[in-house]
N, C-alpha and C. Protein backbone atom coordinates (compact mmCIF):
# COMPACT_ATOMS: atom_id res chain seq x y z
N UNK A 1 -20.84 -28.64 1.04
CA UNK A 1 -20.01 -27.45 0.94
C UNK A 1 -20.37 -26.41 1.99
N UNK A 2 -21.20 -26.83 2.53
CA UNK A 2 -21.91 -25.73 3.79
C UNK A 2 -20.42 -25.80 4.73
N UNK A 3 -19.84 -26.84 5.14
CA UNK A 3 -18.65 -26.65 6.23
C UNK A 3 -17.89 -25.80 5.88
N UNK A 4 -17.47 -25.28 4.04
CA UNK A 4 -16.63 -24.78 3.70
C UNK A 4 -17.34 -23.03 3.73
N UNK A 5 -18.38 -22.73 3.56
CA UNK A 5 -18.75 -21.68 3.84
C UNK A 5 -18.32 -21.09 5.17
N UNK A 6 -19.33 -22.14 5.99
CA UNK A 6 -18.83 -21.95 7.80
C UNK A 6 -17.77 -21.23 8.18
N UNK A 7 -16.82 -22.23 7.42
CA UNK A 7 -15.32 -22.07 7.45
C UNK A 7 -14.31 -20.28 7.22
N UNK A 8 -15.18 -20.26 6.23
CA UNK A 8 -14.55 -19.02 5.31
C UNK A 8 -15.49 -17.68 6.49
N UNK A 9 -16.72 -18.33 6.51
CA UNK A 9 -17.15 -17.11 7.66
C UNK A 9 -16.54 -17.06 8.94
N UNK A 10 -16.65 -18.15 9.62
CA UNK A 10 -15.88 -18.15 10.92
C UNK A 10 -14.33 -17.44 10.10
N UNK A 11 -13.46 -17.80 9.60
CA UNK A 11 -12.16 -17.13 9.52
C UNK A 11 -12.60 -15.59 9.06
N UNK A 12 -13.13 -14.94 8.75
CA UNK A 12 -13.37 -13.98 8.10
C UNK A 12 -13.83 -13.23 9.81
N UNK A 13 -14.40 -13.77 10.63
CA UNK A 13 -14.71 -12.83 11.93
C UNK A 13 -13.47 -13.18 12.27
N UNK A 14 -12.21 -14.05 12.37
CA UNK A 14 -11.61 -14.07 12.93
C UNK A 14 -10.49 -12.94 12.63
N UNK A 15 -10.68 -13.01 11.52
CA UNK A 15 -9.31 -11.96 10.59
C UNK A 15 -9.54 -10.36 11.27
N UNK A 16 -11.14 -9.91 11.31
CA UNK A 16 -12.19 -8.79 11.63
C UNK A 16 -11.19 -8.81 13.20
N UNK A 17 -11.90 -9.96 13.81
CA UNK A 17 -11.46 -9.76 15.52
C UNK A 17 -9.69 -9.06 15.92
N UNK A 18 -9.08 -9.97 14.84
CA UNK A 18 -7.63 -9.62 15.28
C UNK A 18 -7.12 -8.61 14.72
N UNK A 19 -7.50 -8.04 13.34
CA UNK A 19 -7.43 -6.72 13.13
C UNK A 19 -7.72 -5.48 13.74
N UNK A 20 -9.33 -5.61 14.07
CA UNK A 20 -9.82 -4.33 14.67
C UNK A 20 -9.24 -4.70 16.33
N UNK A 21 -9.54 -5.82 16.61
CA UNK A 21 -8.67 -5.72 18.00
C UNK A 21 -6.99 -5.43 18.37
N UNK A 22 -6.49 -5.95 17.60
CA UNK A 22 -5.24 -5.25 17.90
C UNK A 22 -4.63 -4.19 17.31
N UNK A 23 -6.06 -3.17 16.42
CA UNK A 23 -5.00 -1.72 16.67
C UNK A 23 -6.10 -1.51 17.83
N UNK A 24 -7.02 -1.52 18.66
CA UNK A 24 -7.50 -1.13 19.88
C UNK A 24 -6.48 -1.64 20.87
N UNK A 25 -6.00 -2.70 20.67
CA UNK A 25 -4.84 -2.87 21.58
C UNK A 25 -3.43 -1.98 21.64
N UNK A 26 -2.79 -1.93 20.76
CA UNK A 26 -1.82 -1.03 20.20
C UNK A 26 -1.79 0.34 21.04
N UNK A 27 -3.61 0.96 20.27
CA UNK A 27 -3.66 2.11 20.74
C UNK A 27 -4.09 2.44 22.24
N UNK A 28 -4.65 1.54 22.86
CA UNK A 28 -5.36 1.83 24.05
C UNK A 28 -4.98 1.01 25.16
N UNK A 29 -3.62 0.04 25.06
CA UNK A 29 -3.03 -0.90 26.05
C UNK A 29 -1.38 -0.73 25.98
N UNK A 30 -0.92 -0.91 24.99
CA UNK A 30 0.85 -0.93 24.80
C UNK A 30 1.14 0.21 24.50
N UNK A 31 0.57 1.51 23.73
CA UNK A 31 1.20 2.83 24.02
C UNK A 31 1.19 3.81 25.11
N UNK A 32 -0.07 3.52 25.92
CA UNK A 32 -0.24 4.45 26.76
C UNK A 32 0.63 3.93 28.05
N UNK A 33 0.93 2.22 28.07
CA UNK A 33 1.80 1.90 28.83
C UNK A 33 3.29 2.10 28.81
N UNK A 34 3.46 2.11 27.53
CA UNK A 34 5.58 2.27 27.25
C UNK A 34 5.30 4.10 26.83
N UNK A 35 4.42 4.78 27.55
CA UNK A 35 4.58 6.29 27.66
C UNK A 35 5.35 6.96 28.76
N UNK A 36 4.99 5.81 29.94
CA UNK A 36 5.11 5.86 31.10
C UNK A 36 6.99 6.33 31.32
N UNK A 37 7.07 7.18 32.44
CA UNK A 37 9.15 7.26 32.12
C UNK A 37 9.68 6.37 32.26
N UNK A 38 9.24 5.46 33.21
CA UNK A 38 10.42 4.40 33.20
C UNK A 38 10.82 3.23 32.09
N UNK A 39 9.83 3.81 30.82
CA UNK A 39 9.34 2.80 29.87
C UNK A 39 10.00 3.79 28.26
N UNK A 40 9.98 4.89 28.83
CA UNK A 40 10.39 5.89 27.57
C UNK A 40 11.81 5.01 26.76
N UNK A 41 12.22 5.10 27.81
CA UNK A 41 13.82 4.28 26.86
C UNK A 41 13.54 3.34 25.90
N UNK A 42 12.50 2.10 26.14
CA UNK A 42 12.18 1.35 24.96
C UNK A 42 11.27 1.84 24.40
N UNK A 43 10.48 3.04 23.85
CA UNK A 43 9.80 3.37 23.35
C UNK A 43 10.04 3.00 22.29
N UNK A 44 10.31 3.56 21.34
CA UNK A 44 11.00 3.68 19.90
C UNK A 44 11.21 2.02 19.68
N UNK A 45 11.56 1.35 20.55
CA UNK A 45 11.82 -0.60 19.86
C UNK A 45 10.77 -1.12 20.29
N UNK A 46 10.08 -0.76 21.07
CA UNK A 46 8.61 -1.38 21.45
C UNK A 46 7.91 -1.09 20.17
N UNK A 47 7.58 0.58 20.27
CA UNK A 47 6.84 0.62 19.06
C UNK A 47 7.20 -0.08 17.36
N UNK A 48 8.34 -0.02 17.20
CA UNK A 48 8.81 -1.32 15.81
C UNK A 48 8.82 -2.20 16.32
N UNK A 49 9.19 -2.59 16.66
CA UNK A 49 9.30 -4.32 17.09
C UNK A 49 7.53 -5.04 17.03
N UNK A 50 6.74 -4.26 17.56
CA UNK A 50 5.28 -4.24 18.10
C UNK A 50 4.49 -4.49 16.60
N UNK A 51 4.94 -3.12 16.01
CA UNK A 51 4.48 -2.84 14.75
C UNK A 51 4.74 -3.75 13.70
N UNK A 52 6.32 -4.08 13.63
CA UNK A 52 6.64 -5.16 12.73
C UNK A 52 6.16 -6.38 12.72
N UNK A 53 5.85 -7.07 14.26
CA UNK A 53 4.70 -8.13 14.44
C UNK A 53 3.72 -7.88 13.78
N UNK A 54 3.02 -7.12 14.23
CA UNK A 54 1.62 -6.77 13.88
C UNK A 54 1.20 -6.48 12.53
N UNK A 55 2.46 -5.78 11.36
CA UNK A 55 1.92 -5.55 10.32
C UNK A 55 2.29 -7.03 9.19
N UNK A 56 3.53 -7.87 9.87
CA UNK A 56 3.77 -9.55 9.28
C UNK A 56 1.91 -9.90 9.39
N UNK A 57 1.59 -10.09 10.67
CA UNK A 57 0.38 -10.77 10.73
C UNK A 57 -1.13 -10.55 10.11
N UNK A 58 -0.58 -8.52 10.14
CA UNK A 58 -1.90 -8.12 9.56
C UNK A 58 -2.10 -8.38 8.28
N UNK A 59 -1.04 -8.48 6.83
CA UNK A 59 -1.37 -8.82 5.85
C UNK A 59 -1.62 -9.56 5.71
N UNK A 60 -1.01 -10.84 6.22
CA UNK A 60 -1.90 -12.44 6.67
C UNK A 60 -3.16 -12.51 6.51
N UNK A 61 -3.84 -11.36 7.82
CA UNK A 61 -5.17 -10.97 7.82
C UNK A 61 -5.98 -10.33 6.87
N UNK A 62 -5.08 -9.58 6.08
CA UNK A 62 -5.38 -8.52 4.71
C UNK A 62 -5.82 -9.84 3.86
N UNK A 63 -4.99 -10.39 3.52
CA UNK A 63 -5.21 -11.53 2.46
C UNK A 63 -6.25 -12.64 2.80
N UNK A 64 -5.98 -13.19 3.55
CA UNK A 64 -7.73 -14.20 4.16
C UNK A 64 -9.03 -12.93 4.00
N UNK A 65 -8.75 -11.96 4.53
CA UNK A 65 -10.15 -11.06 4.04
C UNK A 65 -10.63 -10.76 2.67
N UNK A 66 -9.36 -11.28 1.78
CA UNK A 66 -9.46 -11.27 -0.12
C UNK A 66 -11.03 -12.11 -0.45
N UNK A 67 -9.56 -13.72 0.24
CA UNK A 67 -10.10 -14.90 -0.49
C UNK A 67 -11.22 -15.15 0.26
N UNK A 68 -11.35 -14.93 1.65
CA UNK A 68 -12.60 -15.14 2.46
C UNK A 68 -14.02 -14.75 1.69
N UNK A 69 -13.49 -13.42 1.99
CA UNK A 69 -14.82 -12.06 0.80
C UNK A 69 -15.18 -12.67 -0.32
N UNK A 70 -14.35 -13.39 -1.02
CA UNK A 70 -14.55 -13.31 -2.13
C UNK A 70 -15.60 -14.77 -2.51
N UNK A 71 -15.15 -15.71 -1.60
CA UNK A 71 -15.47 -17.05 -1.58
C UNK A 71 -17.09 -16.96 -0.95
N UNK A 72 -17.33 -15.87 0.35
CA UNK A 72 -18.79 -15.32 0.40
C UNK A 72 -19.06 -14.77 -0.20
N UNK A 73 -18.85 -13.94 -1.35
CA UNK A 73 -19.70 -13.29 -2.43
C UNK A 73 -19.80 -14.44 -3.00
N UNK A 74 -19.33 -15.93 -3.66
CA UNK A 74 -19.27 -16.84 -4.44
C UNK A 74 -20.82 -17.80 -3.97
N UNK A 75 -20.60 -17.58 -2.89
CA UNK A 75 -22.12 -18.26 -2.28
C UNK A 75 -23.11 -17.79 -3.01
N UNK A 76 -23.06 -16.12 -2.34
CA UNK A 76 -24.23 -15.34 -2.36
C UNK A 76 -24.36 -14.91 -4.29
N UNK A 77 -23.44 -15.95 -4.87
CA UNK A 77 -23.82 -15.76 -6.87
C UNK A 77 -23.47 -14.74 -6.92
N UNK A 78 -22.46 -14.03 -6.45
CA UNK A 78 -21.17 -13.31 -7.32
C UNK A 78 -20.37 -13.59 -7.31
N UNK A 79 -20.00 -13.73 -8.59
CA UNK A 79 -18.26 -14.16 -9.09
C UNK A 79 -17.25 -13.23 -9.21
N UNK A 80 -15.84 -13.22 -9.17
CA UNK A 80 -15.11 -12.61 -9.01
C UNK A 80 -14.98 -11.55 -9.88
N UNK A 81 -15.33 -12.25 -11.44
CA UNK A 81 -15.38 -11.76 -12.50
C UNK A 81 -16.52 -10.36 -12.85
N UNK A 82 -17.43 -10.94 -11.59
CA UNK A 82 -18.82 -10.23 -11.49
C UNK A 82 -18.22 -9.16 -10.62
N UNK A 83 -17.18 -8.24 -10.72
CA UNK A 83 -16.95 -7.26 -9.85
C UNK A 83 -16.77 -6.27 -10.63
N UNK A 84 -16.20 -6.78 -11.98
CA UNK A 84 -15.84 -5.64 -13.08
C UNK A 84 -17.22 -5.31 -13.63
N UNK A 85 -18.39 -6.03 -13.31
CA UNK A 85 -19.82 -5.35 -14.36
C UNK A 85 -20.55 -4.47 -13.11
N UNK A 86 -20.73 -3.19 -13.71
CA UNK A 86 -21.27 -1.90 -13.19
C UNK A 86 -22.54 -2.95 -12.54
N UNK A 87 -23.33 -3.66 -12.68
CA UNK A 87 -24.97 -4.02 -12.62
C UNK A 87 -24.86 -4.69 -11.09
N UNK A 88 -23.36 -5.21 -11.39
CA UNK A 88 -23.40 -6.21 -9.54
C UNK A 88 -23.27 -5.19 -8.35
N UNK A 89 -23.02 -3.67 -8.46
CA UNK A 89 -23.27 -2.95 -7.43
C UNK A 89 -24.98 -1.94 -7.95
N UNK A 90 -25.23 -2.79 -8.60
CA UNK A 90 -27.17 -2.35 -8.35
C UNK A 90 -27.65 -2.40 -7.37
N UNK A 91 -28.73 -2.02 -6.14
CA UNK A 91 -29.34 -2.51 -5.20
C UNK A 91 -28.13 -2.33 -4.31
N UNK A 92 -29.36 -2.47 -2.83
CA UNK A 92 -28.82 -1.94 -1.88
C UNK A 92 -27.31 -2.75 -1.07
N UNK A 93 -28.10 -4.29 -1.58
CA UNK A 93 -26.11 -5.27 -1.45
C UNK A 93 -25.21 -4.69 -2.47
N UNK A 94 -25.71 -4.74 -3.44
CA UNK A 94 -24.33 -4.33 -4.29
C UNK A 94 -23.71 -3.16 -3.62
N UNK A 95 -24.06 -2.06 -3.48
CA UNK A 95 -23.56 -0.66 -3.09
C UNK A 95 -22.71 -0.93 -1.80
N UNK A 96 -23.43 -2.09 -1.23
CA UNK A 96 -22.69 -2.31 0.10
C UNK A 96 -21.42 -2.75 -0.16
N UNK A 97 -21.21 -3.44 -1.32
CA UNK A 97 -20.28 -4.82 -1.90
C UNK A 97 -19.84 -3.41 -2.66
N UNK A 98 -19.63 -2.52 -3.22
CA UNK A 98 -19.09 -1.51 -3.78
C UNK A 98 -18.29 -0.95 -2.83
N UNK A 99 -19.29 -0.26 -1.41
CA UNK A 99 -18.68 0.49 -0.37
C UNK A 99 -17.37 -0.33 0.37
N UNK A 100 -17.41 -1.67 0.46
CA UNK A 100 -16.78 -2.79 1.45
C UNK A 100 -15.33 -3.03 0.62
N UNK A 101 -16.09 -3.22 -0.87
CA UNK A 101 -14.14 -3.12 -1.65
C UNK A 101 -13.27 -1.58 -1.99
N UNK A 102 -14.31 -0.34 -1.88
CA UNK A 102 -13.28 0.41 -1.75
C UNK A 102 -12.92 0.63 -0.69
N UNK A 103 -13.30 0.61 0.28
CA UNK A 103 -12.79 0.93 1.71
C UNK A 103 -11.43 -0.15 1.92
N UNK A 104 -11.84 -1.55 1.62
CA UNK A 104 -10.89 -2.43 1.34
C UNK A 104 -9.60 -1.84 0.52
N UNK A 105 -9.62 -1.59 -0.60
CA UNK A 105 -8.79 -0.74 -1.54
C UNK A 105 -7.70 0.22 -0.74
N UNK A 106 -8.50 1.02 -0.05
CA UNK A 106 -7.88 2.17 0.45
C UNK A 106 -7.22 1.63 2.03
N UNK A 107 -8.00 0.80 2.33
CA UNK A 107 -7.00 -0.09 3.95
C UNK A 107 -5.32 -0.43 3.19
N UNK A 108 -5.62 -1.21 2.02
CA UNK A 108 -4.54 -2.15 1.73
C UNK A 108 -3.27 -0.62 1.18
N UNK A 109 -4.06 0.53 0.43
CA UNK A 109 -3.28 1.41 -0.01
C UNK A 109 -2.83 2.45 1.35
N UNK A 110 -3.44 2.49 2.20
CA UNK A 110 -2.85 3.31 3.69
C UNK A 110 -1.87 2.39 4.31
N UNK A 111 -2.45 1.27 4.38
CA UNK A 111 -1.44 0.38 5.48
C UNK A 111 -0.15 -0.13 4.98
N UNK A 112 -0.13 -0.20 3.37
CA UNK A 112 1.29 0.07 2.65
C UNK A 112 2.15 0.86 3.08
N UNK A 113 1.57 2.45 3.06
CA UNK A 113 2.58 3.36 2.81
C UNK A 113 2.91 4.06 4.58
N UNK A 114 2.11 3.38 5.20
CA UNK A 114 1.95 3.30 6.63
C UNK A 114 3.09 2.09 7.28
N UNK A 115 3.23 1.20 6.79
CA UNK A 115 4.19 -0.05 6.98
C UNK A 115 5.47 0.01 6.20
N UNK A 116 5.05 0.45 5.32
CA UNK A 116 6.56 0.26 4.46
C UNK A 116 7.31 1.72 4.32
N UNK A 117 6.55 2.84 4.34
CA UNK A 117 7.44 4.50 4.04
C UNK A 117 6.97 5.15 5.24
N UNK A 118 6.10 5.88 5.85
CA UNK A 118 6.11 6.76 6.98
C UNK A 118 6.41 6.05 8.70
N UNK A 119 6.51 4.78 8.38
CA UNK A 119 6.32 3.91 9.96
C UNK A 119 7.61 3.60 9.92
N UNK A 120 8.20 3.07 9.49
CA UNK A 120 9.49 2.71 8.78
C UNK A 120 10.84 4.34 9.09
N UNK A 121 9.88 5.26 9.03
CA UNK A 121 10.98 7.04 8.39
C UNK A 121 10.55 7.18 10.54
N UNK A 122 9.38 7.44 10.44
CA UNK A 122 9.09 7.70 11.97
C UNK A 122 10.06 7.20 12.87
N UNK A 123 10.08 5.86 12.74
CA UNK A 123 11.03 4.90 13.81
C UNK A 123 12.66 5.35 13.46
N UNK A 124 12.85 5.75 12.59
CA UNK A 124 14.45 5.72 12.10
C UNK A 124 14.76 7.19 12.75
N UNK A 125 13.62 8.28 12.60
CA UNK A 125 13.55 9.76 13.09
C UNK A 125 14.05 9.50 14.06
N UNK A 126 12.72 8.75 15.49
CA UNK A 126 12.79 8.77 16.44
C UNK A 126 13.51 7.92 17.25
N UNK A 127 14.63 7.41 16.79
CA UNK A 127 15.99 6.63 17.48
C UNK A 127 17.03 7.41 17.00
N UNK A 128 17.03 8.30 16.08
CA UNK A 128 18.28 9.33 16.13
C UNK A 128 18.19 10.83 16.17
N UNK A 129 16.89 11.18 16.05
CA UNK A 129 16.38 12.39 16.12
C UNK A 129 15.40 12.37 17.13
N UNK A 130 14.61 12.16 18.35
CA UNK A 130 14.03 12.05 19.36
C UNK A 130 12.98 13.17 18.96
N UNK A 131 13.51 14.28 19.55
CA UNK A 131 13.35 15.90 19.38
C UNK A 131 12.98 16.98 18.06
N UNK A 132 13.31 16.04 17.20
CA UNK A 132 13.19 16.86 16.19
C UNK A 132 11.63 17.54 15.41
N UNK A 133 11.78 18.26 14.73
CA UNK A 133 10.59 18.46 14.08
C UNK A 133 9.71 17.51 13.05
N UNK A 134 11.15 17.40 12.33
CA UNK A 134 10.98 15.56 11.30
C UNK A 134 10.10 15.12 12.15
N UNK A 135 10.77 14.29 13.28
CA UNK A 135 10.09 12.99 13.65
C UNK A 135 8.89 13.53 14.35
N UNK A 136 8.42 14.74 14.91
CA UNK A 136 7.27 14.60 15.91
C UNK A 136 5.96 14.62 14.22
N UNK A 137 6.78 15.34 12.58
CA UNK A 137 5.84 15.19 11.89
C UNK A 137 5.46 13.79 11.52
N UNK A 138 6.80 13.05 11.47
CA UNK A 138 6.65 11.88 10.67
C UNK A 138 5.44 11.07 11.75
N UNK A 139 5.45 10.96 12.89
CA UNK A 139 4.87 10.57 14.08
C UNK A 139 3.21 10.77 14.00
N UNK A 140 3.01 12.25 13.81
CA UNK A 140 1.92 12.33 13.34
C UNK A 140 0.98 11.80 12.11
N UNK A 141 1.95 11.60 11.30
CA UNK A 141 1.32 10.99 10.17
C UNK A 141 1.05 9.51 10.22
N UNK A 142 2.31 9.00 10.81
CA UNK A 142 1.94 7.36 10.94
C UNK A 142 0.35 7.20 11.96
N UNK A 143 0.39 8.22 12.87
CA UNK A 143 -0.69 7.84 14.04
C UNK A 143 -1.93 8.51 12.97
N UNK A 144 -1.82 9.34 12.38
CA UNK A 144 -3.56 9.91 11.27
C UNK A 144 -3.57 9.00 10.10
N UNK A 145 -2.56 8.22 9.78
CA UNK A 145 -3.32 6.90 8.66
C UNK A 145 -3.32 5.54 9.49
N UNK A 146 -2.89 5.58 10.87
CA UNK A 146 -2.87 4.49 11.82
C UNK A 146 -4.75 4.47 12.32
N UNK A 147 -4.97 5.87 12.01
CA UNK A 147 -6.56 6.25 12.62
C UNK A 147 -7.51 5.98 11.80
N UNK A 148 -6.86 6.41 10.65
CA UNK A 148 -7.73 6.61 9.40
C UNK A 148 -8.30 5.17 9.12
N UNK A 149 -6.82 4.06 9.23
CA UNK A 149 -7.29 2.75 8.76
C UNK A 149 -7.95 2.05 9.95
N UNK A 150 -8.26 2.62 10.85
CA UNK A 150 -8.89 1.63 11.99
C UNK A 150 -10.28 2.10 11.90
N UNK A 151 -10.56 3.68 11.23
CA UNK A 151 -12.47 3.74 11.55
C UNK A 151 -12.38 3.41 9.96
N UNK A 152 -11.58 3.63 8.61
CA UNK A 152 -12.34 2.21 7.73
C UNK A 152 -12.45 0.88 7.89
N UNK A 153 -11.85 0.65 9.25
CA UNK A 153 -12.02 -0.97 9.26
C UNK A 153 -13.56 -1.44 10.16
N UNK A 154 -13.76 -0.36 10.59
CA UNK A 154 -14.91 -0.34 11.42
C UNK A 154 -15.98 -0.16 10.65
N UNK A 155 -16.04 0.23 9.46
CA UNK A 155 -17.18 0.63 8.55
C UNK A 155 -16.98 -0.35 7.87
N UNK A 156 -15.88 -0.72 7.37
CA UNK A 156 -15.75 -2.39 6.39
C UNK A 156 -17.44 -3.35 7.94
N UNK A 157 -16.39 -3.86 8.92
CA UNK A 157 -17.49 -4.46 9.78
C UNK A 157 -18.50 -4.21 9.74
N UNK A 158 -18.98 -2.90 9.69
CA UNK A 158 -20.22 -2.43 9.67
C UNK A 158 -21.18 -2.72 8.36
N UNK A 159 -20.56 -2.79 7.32
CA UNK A 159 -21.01 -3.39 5.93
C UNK A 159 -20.79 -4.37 5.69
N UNK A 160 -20.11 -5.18 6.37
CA UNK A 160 -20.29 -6.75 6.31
C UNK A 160 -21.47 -7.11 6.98
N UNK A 161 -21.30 -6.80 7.95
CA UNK A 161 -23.03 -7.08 8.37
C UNK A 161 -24.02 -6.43 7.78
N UNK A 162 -24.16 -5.37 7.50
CA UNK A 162 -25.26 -5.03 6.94
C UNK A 162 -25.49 -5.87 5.27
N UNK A 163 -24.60 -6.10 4.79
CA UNK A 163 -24.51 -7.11 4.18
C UNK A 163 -25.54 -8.34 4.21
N UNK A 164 -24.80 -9.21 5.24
CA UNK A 164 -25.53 -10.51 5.92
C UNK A 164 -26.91 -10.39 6.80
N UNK A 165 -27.03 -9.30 6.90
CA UNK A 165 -28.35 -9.07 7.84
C UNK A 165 -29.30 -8.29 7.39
N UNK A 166 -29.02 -7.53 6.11
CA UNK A 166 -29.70 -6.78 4.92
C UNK A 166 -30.12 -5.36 5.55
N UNK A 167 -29.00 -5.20 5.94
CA UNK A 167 -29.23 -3.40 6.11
C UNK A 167 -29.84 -2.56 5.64
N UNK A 168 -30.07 -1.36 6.70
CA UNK A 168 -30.80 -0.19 5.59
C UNK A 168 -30.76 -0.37 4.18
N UNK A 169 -31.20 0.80 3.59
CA UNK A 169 -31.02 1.43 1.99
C UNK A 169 -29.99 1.96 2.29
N UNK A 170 -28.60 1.91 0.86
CA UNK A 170 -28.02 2.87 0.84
C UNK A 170 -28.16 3.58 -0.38
C-alpha cells in the first residue's frame, strides 16, 4: 500500500503546484499582459473565459485535496471520523491538522462566493458598465478574496509541511 500513499502524496503536491501556481500566473503573467491597450478590448473575456477554466479545474483540485488529505491523515492513524473528537487536534500535529482544515473550510467558502456571485456580477458589470462605480467595486472585491484565497493557500502549504517535517510548536 506504500505505492498508494506515494500516489495520494505525489497528487496532493500536484493539486498544491497547480493551484498556488496558477493564481501566481493569473496574477503576475495574463493580467498585467491583457492590461496592455491594445489588449483592453478583450479584457473582460480574457478575464472570464480565463477564470471559468481555472475555477472548472480548481475544484477538481479542491476535491483531490479532500480525498488526498484525508487518505494522508489515514496513514498517519487518523480517521475521518477522528476529526469530530476535540483530542485529535491535541499536540502540535493536531493544531496543525486543525489550522490546515479551517483554512481549507474558508478557501472552499471564499472561492464559492468568488466563482459563483462576485466574479460572475464583476464580469457582467464590466462588459456593460466598464466605468461604473458598481463594477470598479465589484472588481475590487473579486481581486481581495482572489488575494485572500491565495495567502490561505500558502499557509495551507506551509502546514502541510510542517506537518510532514514536524514543525515548530504551535
Amino acid at each position: 500500500m506504500r505505492w498508494l500513499y506515494i500516489l495520494s502524496v505525489y497528487t496532493h503536491i500536484l493539486m498544491a503546484t497547480f493551484w498556488i501556481g496558477g493564481m501566481l500566473f493569473l496574477s503576475f503573467v495574463l493580467l498585467p499582459a491583457i492590461r496592455k491597450p491594445q489588449y483592453l478590448h478583450l479584457y473582460h473575456r480574457l478575464v472570464h473565459e480565463t477564470g471559468v477554466n481555472f475555477s472548472r479545474l480548481g475544484w477538481w483540485a479542491l476535491s483531490l485535496f479532500f480525498i488526498t488529505g484525508l487518505y494522508q491523515l489515514h496513514v498517519r492513524g487518523i480517521e475521518w471520523y477522528d476529526l469530530f473528537k476535540l483530542e485529535t487536534y491535541r499536540g502540535p500535529t493536531g493544531r496543525l491538522v486543525a489550522l490546515k482544515l479551517t483554512f481549507y473550510t474558508a478557501i472552499l467558502i471564499l472561492q464559492a462566493f468568488h466563482d459563483f456571485l462576485i466574479g460572475p456580477k464583476a464580469t457582467r458589470l464590466g462588459e456593460e458598465a466598464p466605468d461604473s462605480k458598481e463594477y470598479r467595486k465589484y472588481k475590487a472585491y473579486a481581486r481581495a478574496v482572489g488575494m485572500t484565497v491565495f495567502f490561505l493557500s500558502l499557509f495551507m502549504a506551509l502546514f502541510g509541511v510542517m506537518i510532514v517535517r514536524g514543525g515548530f510548536r504551535v
